[in-house]
N, C-alpha and C. Protein backbone atom coordinates (compact mmCIF):
# COMPACT_ATOMS: atom_id res chain seq x y z
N UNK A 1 118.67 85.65 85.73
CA UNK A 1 118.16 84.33 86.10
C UNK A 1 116.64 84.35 85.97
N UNK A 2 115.71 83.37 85.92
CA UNK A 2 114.66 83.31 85.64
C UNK A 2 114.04 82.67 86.97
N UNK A 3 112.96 82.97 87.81
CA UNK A 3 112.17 83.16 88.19
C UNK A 3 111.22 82.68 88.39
N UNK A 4 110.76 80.90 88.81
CA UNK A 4 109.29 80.50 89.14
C UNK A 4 108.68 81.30 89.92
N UNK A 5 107.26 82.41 89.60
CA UNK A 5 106.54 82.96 90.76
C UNK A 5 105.63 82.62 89.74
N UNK A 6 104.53 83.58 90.34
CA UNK A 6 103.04 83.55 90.34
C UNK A 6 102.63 85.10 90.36
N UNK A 7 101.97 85.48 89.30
CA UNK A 7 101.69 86.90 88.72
C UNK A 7 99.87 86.48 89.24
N UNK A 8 99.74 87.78 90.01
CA UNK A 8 98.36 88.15 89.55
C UNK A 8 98.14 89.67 88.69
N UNK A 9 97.34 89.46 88.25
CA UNK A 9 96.85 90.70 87.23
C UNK A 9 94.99 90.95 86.98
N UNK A 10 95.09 92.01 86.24
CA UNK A 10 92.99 92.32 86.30
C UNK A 10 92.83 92.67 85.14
N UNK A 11 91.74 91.94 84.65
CA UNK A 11 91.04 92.45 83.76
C UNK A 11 90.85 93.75 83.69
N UNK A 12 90.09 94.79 82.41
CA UNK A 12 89.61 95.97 82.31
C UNK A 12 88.40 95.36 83.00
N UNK A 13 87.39 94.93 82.96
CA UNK A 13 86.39 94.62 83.69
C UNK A 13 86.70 94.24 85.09
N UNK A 14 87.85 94.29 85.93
CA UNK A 14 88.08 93.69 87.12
C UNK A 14 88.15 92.25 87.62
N UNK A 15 88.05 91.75 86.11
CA UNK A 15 88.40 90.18 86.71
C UNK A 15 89.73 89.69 87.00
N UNK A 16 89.91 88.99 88.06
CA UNK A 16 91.40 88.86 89.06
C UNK A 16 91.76 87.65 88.24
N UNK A 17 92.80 87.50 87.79
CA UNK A 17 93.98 86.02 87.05
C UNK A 17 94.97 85.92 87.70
N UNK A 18 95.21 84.76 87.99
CA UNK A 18 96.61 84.24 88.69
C UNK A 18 96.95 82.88 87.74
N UNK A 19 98.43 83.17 87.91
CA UNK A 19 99.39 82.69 86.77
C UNK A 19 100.58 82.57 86.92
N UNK A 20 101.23 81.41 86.74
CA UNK A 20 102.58 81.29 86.94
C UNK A 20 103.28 81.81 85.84
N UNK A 21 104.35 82.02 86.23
CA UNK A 21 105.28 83.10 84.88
C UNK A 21 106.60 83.17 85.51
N UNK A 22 107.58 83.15 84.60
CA UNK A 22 109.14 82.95 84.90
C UNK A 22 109.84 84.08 84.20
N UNK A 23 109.44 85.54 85.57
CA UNK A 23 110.38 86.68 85.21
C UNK A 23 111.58 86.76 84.79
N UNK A 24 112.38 87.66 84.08
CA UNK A 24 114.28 87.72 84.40
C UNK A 24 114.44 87.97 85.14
N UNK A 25 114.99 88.03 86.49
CA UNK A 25 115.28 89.00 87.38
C UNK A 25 116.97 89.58 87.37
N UNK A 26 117.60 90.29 88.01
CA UNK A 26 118.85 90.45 88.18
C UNK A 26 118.87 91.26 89.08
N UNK A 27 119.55 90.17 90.37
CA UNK A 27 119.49 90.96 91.92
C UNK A 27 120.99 92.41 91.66
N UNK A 28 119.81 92.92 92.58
CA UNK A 28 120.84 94.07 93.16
C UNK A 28 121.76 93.84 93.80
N UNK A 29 122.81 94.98 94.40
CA UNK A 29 123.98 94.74 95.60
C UNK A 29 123.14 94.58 96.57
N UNK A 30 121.67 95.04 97.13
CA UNK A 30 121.16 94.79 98.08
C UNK A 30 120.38 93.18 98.21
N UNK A 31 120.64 92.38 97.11
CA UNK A 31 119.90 90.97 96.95
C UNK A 31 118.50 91.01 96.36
N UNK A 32 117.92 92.41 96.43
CA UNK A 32 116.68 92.41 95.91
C UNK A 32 116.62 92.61 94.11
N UNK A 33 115.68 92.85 94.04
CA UNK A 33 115.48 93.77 92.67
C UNK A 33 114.49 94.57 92.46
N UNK A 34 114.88 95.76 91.73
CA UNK A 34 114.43 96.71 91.19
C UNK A 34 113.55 96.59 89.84
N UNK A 35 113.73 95.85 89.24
CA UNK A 35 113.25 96.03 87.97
C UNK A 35 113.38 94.24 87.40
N UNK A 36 112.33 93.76 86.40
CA UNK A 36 112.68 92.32 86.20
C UNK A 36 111.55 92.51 84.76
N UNK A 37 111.65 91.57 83.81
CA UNK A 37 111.15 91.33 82.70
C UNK A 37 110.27 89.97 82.56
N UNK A 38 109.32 90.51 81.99
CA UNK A 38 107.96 89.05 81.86
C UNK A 38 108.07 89.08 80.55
N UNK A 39 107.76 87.39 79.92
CA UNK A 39 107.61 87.08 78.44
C UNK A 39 106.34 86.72 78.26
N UNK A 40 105.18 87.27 78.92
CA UNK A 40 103.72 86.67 78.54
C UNK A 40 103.37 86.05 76.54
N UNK A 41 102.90 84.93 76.67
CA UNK A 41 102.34 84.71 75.61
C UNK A 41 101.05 85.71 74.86
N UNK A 42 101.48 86.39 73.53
CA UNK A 42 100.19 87.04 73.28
C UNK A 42 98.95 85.94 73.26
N UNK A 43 97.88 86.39 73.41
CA UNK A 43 96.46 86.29 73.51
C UNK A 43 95.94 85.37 74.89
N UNK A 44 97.40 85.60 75.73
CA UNK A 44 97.00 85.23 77.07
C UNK A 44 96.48 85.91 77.66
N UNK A 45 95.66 85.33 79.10
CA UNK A 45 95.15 86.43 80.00
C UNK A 45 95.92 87.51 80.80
N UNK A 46 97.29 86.97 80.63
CA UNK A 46 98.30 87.56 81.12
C UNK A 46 98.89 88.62 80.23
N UNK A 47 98.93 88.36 79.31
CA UNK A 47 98.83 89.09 78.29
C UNK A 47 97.83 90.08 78.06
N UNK A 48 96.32 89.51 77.94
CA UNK A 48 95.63 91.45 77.67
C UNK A 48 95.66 91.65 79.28
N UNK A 49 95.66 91.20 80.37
CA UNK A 49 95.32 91.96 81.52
C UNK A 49 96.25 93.24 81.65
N UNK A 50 97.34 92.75 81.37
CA UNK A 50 98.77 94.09 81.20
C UNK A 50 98.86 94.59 80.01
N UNK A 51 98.36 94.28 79.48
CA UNK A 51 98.11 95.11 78.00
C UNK A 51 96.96 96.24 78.69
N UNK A 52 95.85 95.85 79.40
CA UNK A 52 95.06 97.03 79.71
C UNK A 52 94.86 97.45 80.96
N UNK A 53 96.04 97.28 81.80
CA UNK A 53 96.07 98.05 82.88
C UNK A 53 97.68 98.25 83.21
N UNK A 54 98.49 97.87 82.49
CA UNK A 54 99.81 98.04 82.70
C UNK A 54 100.48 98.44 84.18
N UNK A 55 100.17 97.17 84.71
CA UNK A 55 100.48 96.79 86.17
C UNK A 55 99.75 95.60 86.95
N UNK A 56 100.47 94.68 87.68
CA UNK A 56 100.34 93.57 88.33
C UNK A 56 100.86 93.40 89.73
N UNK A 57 100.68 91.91 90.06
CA UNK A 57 102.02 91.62 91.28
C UNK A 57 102.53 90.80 90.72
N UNK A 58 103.98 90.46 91.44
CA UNK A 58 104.71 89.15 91.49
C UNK A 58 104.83 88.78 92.39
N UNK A 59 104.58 87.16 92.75
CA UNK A 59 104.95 86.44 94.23
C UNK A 59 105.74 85.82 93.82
N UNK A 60 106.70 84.96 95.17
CA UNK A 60 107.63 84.26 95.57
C UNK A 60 106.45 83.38 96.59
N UNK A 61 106.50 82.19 95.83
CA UNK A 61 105.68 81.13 97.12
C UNK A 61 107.00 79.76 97.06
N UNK A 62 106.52 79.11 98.00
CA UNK A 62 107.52 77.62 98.26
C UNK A 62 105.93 76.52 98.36
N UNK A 63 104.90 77.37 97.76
CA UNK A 63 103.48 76.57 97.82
C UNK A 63 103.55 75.84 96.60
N UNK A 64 103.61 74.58 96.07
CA UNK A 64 103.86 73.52 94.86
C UNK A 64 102.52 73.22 94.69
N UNK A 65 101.38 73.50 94.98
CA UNK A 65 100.02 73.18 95.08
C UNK A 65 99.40 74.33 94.05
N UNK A 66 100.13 75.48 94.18
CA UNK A 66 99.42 77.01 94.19
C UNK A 66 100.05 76.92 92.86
N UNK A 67 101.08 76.62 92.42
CA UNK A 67 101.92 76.56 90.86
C UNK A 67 100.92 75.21 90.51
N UNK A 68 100.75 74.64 90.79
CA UNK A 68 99.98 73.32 89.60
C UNK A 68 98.33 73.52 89.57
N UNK A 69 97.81 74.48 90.50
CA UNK A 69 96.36 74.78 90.90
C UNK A 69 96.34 76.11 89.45
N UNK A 70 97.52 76.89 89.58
CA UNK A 70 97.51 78.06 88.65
C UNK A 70 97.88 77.50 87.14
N UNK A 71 98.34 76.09 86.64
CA UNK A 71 98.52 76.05 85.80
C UNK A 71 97.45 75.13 85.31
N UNK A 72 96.42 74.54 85.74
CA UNK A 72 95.00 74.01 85.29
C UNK A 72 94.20 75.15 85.31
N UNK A 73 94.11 76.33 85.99
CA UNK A 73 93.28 77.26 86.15
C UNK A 73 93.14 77.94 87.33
N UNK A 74 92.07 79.20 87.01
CA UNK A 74 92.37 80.20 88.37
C UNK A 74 91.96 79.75 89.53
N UNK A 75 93.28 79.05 90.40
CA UNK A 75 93.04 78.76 91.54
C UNK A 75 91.85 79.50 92.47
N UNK A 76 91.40 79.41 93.51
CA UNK A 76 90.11 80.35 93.85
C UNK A 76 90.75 80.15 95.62
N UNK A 77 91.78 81.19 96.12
CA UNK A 77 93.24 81.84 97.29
C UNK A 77 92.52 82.97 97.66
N UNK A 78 92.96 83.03 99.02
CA UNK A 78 92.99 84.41 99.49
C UNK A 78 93.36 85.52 98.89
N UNK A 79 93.11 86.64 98.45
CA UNK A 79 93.79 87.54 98.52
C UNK A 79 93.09 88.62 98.95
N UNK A 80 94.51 89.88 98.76
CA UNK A 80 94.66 90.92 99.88
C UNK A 80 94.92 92.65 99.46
N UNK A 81 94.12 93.66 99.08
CA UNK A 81 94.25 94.87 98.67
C UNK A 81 95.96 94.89 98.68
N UNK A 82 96.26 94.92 97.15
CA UNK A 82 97.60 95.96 97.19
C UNK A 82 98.17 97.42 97.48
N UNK A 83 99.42 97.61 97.69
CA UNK A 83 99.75 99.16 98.11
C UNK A 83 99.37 100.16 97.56
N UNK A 84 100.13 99.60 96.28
CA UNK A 84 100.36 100.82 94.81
C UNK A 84 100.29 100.60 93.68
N UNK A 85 99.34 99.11 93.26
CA UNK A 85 98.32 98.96 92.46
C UNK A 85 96.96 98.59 92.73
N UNK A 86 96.28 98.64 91.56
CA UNK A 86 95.03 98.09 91.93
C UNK A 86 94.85 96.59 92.35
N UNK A 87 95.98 96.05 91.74
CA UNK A 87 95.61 94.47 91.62
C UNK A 87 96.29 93.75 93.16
N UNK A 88 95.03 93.02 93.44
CA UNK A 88 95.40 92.15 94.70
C UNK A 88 96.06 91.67 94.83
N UNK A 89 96.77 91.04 95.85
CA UNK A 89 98.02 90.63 96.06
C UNK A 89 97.73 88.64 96.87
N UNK A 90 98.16 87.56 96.52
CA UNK A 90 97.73 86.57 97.09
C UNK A 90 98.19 86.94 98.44
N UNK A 91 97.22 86.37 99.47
CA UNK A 91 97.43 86.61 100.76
C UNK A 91 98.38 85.90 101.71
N UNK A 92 98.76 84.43 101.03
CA UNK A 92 99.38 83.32 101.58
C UNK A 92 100.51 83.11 100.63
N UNK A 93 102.16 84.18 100.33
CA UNK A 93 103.16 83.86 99.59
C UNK A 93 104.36 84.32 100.67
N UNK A 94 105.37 84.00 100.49
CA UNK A 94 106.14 84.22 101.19
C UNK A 94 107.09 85.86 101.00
N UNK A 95 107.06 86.33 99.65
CA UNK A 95 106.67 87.92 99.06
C UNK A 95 106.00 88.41 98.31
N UNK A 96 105.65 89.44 97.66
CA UNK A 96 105.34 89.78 97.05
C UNK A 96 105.71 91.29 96.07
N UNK A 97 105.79 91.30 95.04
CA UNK A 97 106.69 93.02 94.48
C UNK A 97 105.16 93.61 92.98
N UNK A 98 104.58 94.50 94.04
CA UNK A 98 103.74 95.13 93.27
C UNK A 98 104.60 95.85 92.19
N UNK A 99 104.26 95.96 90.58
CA UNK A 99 104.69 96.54 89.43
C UNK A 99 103.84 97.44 88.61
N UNK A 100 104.08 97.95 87.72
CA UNK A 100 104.35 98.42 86.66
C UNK A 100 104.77 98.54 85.50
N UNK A 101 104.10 98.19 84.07
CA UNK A 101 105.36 98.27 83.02
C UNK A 101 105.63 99.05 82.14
N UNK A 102 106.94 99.32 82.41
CA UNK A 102 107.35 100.52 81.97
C UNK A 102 107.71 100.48 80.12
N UNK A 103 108.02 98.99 79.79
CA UNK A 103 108.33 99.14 78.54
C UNK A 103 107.66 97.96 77.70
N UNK A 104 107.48 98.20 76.64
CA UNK A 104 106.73 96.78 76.08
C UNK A 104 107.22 96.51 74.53
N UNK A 105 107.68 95.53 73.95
CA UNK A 105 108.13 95.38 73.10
C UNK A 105 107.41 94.06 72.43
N UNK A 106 106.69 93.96 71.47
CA UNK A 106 105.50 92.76 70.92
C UNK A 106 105.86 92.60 69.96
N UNK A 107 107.55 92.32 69.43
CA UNK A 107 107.27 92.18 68.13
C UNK A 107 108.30 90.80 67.87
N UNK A 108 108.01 89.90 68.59
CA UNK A 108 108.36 88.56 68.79
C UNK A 108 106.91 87.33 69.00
N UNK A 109 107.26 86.14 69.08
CA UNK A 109 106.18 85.76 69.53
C UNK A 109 105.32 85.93 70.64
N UNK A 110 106.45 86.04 71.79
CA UNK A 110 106.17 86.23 72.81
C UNK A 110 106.78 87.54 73.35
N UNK A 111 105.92 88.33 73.95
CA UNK A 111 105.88 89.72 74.03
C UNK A 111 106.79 90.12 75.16
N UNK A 112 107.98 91.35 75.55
CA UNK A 112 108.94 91.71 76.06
C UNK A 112 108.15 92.77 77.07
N UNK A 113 107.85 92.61 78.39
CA UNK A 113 107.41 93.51 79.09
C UNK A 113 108.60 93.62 80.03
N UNK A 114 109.08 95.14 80.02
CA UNK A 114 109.57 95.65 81.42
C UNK A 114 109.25 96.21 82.33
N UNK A 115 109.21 95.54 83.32
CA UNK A 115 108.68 95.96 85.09
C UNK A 115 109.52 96.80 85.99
N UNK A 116 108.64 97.97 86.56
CA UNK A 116 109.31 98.15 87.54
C UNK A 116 109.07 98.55 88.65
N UNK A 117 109.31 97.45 89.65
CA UNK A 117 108.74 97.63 91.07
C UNK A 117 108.61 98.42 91.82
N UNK A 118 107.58 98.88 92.01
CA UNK A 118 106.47 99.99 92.77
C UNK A 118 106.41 99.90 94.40
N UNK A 119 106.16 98.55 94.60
CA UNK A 119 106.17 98.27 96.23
C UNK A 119 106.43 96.71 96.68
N UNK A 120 107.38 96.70 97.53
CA UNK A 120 107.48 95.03 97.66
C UNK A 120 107.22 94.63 99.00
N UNK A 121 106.81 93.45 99.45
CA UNK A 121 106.57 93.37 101.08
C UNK A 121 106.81 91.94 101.46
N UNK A 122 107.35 91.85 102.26
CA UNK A 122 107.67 89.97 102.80
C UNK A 122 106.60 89.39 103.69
N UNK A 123 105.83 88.47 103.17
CA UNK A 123 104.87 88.38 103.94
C UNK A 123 105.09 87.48 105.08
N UNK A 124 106.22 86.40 104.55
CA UNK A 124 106.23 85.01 105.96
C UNK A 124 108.11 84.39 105.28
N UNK A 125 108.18 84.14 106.20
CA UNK A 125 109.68 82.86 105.41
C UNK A 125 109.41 81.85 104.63
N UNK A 126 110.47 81.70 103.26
CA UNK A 126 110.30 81.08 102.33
C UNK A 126 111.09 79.36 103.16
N UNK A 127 109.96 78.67 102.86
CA UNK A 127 110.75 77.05 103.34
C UNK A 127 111.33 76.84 102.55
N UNK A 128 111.45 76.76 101.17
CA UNK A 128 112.19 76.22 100.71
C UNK A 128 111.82 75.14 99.77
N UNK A 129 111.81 74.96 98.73
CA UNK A 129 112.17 73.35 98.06
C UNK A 129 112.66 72.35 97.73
N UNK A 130 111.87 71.33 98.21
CA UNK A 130 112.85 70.65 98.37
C UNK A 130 112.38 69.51 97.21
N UNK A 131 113.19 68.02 96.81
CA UNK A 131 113.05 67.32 95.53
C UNK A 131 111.37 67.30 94.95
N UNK A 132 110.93 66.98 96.30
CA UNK A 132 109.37 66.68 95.26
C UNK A 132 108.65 68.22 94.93
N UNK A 133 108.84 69.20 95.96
CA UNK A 133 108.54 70.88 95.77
C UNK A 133 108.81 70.75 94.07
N UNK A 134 110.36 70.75 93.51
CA UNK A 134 111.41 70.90 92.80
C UNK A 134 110.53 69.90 91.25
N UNK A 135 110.03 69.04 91.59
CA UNK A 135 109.34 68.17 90.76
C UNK A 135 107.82 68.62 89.92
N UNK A 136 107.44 69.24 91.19
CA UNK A 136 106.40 69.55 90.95
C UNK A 136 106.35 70.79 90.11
N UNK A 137 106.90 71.33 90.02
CA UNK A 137 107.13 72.89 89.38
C UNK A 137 107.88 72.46 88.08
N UNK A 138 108.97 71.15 87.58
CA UNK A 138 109.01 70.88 86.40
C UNK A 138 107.71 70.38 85.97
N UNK A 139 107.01 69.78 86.80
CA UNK A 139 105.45 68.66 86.10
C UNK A 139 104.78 70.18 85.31
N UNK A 140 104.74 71.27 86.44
CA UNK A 140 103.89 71.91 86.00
C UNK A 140 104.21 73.07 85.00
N UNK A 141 105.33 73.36 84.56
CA UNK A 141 106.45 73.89 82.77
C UNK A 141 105.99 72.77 82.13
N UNK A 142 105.81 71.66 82.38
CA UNK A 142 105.40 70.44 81.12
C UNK A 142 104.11 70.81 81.00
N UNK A 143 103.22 70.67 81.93
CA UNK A 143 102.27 70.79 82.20
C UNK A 143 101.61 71.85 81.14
N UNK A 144 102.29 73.07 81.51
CA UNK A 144 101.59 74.50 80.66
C UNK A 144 102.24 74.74 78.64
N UNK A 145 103.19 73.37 79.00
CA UNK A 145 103.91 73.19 77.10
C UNK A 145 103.47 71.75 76.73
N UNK A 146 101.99 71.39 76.93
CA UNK A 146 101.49 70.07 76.61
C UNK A 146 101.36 70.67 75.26
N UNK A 147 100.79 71.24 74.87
CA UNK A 147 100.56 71.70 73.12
C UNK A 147 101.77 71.93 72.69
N UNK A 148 103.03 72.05 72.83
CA UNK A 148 103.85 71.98 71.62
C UNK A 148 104.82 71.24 71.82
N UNK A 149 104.45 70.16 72.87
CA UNK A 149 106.26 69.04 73.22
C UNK A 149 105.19 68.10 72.30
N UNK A 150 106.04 66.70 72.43
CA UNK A 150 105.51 65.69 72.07
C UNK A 150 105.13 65.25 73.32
N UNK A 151 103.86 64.52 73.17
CA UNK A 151 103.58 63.60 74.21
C UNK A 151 104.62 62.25 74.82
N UNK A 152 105.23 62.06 73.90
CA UNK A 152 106.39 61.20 74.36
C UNK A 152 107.80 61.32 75.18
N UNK A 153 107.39 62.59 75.13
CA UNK A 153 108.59 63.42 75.87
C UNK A 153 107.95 63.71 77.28
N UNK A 154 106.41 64.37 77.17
CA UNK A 154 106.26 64.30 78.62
C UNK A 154 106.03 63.57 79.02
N UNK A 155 105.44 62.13 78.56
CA UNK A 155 105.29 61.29 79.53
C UNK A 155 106.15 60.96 80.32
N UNK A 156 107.33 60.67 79.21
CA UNK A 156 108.61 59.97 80.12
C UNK A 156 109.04 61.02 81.06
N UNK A 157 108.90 62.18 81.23
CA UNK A 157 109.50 62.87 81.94
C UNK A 157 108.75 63.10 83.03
N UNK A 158 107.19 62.80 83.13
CA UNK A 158 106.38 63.00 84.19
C UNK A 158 106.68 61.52 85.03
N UNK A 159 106.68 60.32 84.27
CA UNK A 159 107.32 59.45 85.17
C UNK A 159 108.43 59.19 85.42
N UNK A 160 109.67 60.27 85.37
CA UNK A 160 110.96 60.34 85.92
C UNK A 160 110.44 61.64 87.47
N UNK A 161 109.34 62.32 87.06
CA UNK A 161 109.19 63.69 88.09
C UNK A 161 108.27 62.82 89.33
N UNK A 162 107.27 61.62 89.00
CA UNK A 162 106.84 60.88 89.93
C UNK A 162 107.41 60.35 90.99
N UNK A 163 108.50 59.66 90.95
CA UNK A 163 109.00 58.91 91.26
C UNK A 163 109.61 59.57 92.73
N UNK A 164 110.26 60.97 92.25
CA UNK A 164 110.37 61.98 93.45
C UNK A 164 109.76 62.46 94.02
N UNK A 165 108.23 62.56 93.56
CA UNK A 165 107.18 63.25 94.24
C UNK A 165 107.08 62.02 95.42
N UNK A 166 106.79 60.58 94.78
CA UNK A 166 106.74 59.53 95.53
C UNK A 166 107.70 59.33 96.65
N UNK A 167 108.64 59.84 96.67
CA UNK A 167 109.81 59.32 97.52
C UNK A 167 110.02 60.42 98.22
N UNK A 168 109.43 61.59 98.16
CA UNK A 168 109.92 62.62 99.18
C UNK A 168 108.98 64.15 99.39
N UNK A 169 107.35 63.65 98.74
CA UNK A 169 106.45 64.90 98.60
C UNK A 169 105.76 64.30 99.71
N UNK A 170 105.06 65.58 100.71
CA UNK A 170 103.95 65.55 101.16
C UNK A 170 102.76 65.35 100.64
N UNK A 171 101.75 65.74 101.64
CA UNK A 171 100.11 65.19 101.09
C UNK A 171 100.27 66.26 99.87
N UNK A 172 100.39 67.54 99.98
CA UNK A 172 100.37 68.89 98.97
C UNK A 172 101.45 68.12 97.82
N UNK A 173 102.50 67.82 97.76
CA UNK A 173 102.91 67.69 96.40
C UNK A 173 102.66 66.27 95.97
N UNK A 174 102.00 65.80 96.64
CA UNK A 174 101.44 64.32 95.42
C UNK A 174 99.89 65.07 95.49
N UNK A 175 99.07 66.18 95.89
CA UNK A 175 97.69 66.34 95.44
C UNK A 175 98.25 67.24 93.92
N UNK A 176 99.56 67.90 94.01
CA UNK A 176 99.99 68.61 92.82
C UNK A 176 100.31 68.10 91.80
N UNK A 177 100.94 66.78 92.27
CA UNK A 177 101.59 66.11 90.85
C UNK A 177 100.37 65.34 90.28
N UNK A 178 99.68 64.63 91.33
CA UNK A 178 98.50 64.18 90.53
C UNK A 178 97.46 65.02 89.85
N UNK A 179 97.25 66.58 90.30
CA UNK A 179 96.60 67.43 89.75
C UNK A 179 96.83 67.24 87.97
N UNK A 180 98.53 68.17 87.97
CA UNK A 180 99.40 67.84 86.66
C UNK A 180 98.92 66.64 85.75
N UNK A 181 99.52 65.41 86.38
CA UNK A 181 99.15 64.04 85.80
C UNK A 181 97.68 64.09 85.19
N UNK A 182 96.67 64.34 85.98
CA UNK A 182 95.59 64.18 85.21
C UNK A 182 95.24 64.86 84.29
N UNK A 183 95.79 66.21 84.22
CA UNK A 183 95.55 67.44 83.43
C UNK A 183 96.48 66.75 82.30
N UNK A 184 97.66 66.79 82.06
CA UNK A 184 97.96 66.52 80.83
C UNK A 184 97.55 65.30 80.26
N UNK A 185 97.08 63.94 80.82
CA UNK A 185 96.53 62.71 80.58
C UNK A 185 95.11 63.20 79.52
N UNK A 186 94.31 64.25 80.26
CA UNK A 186 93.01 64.49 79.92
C UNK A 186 93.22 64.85 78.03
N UNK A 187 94.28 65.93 78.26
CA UNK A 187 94.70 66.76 77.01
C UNK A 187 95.25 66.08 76.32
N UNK A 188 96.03 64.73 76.40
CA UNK A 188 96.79 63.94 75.27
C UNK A 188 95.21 63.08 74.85
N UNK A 189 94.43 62.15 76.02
CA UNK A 189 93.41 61.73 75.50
C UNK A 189 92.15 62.61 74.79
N UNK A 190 92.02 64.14 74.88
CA UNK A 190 91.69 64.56 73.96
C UNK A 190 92.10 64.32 72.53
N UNK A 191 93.27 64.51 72.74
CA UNK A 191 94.05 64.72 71.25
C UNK A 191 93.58 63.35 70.35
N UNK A 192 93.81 62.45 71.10
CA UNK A 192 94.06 61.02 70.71
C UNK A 192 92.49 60.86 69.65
N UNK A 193 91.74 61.28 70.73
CA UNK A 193 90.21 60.97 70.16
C UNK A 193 89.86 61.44 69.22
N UNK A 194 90.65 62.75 68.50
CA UNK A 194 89.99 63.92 67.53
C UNK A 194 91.01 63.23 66.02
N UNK A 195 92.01 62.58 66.45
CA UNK A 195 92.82 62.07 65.09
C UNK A 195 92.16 60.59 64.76
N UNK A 196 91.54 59.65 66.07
CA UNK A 196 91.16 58.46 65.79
C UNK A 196 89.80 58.64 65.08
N UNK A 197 90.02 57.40 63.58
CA UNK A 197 88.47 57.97 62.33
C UNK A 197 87.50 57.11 63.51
């Protein structure tokens, strides 16, 4: 099954990235997991950070703010010295599973990393999502595939994802969906301007 969390990772220079990313996972008999697979895009930050330190975290948040803040850019969150990597851990998720990757395979577009978890820790109870949570996290998969959908596709689909944010998000998931909204608005009216003579 695949996985909405939020990866942080470090530069060789120590610069901290946070990033949403949709592991494989496949729970254990114990419900957890041991081991899970990332598809980072090459020439992402997510991409060389584990290319040159081959190890990260993964969180589990129910925060819809923290997924649309990470998909305009590096949110600027608490975080918190990890166990048994170098890389920090956000301070405010409901878990977290420090990694390692053990295997790497780049000969697709998008690159085959296998993880395997080093140290995991529960930081608070997961609430849960609920429709507009649920909305907000499709806005923000549209959100991060504005360059290769059509714009006609997300629009209509950001005003089918509104409508729920409207009818059942808190202050946090309408500051998220409108985050989204403006971000891809900005990037189609880029586009628009560079084809108009």
């Amino acid at each position: 099954m695949i996985l909405e969390g939020i990866v942080t990772t470090m530069s060789a220079e120590g610069e901290v990235n946070i990033a949403p990313m949709g592991p494989s996972v496949e729970e254990s008999s114990a419900g957890d997991w041991e081991r899970f697979v990332l598809r980072p895009f090459k020439g992402s930050r997510t991409y060389r950070n584990l290319e040159a330190t081959r190890e990260g975290v993964l969180h589990v948040s129910d925060d819809a703010l923290l997924f649309a803040q990470a998909i305009i850019g590096n949110p600027d969150v608490p975080l918190a010295a990890s166990t048994s990597v170098k890389i920090p851990h956000l301070a405010n998720c409901c878990r977290y599973y420090e990694f390692t990757v053990d295997r790497w395979d780049q000969s697709g577009e998008r690159s085959r990393l296998e993880a395997r978890v080093v140290h995991r820790q529960r930081v608070r109870d997961f609430f849960g999502f609920h429709r507009a949570r649920h909305a907000v996290i499709e806005a923000a998969i549209l959100a991060s595939r504005v360059h290769i959908l059509p714009w006609d596709e997300i629009a209509t689909q950001f005003e089918h994802l509104r409508i729920l944010v409207e009818k059942t998000g808190g202050p946090r998931e309408h500051e998220a969906f409108d985050l989204l909204a403006h971000h891809v608005h900005a990037i189609n009216d880029s586009r628009t301007e560079q084809v108009t003579p």
